[in-house]
C-alpha atoms as a PDB file:
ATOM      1  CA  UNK A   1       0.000   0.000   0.000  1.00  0.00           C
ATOM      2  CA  UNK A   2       0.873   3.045  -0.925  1.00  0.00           C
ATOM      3  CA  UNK A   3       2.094   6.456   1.498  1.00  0.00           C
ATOM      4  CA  UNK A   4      -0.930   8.678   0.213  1.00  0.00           C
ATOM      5  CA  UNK A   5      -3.469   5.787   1.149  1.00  0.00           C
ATOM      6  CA  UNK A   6      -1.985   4.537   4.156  1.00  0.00           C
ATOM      7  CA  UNK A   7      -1.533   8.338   5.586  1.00  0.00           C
ATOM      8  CA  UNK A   8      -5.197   8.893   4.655  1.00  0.00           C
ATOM      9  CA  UNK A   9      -6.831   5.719   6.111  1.00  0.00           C
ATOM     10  CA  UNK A  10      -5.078   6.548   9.526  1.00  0.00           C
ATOM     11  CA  UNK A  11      -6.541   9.731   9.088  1.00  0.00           C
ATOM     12  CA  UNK A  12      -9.779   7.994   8.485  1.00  0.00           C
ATOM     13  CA  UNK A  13      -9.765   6.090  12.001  1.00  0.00           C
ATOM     14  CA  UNK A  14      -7.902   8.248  14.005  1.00  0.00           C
ATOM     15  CA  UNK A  15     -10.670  10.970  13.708  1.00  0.00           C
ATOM     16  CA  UNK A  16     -13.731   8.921  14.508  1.00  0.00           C
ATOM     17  CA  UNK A  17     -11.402   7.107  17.114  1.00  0.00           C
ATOM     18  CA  UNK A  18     -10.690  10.424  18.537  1.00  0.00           C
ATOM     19  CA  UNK A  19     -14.555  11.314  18.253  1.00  0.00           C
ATOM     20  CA  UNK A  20     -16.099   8.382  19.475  1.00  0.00           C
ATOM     21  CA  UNK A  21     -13.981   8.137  22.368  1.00  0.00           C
ATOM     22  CA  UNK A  22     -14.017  11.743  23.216  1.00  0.00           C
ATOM     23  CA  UNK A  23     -18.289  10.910  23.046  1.00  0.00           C
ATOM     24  CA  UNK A  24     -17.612   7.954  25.351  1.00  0.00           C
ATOM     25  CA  UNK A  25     -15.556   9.320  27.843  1.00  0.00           C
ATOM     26  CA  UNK A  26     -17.626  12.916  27.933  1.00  0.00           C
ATOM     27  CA  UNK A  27     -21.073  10.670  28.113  1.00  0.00           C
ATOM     28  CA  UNK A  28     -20.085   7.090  29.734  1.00  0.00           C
ATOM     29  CA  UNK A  29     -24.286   6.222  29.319  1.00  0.00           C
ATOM     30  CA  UNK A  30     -22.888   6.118  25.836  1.00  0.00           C
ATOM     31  CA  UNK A  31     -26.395   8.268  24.629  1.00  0.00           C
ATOM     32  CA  UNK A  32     -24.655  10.292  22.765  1.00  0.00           C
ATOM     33  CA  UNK A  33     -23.926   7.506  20.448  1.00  0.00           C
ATOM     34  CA  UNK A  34     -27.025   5.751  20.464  1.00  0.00           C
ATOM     35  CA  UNK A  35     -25.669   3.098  22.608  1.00  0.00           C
ATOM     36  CA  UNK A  36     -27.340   1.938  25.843  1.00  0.00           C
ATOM     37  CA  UNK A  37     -25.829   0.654  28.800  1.00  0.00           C
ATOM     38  CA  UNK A  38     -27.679  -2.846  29.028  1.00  0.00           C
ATOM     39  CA  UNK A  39     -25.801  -3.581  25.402  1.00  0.00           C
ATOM     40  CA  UNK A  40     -22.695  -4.116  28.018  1.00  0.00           C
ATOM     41  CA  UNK A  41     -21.800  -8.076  28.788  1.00  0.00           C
ATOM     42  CA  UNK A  42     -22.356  -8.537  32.717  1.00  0.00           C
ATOM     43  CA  UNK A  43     -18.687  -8.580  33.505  1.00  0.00           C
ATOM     44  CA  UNK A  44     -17.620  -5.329  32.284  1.00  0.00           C
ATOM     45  CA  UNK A  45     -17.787  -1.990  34.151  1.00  0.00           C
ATOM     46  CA  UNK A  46     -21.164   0.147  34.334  1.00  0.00           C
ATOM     47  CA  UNK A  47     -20.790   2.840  31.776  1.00  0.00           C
ATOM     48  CA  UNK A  48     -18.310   2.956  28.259  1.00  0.00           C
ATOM     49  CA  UNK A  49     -15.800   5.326  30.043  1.00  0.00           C
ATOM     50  CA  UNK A  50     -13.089   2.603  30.141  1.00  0.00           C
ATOM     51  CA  UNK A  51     -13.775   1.827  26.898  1.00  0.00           C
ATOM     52  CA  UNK A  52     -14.028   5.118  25.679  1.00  0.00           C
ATOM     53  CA  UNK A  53     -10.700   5.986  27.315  1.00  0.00           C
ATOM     54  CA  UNK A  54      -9.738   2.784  25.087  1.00  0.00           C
ATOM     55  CA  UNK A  55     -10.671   3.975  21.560  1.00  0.00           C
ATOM     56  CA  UNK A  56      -9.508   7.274  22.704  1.00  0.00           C
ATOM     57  CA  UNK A  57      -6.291   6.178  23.307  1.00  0.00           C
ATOM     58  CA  UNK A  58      -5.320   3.568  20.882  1.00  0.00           C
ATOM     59  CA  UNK A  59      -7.918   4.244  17.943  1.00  0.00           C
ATOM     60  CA  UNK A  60      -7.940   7.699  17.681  1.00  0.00           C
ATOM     61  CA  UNK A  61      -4.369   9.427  19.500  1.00  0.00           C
ATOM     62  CA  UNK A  62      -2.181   5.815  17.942  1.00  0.00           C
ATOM     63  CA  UNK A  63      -3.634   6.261  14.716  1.00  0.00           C
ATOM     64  CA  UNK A  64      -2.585  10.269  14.586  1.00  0.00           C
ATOM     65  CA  UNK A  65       0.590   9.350  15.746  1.00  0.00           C
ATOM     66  CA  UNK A  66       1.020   6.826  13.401  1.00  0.00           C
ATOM     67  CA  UNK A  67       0.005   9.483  10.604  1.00  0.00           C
ATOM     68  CA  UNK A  68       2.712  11.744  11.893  1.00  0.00           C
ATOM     69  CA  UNK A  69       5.689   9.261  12.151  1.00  0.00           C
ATOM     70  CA  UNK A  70       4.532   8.178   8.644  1.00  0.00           C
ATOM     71  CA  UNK A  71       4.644  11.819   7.398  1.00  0.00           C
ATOM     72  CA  UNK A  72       8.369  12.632   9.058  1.00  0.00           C
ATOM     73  CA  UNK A  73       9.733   9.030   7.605  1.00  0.00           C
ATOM     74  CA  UNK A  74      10.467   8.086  11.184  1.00  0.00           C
ATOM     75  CA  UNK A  75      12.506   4.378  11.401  1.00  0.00           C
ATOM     76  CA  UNK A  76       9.709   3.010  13.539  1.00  0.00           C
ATOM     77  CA  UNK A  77       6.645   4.528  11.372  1.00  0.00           C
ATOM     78  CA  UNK A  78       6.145   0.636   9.369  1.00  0.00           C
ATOM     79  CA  UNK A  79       6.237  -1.249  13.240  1.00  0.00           C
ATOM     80  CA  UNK A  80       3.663   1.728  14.517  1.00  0.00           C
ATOM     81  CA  UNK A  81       1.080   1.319  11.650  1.00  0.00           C
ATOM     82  CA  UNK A  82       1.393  -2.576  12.191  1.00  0.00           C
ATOM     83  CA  UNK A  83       0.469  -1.830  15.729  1.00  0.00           C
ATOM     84  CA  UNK A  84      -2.597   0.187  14.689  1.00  0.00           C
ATOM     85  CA  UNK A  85      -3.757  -2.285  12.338  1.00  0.00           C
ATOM     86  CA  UNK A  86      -3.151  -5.251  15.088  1.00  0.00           C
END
């Protein structure tokens, strides 16, 4: 895959990572997204704040700093852009 494509996909994800968790953590009834909290399995927490803080952090901030070390040619920018697709 090409730089243009890849740099534009991360784009892609890292904004409505960045969104969606920012909607998460700001609104853990996850309303805001027309999610409810009895869609949650028994074992996990109450509200979507810890998974909000989740796609916050990994989908949406990983991806943008993927798209930067990418843009700068940094050594590690192939191994980063694995890790956001993993």
């Amino acid at each position: 895959m090409n730089k243009p494509t890849t740099v534009a996909l991360l784009i892609l994800l890292g904004a409505a990572g960045t969104f969606n968790g920012m909607s998460l953590t700001s609104d853990p009834s996850g309303r805001s997204l027309g999610l409810d909290v009895d869609m949650l399995p028994a074992w996990h927490t109450w509200d979507y704040r810890i998974s909000g803080l989740f796609v916050l952090i990994f989908l949406g901030l990983g991806s943008l700093i993927s798209v930067a070390a990418v843009l700068v040619d940094a050594y590690d920018a192939p191994t980063c852009v694995v890790c956001v697709g993993l």
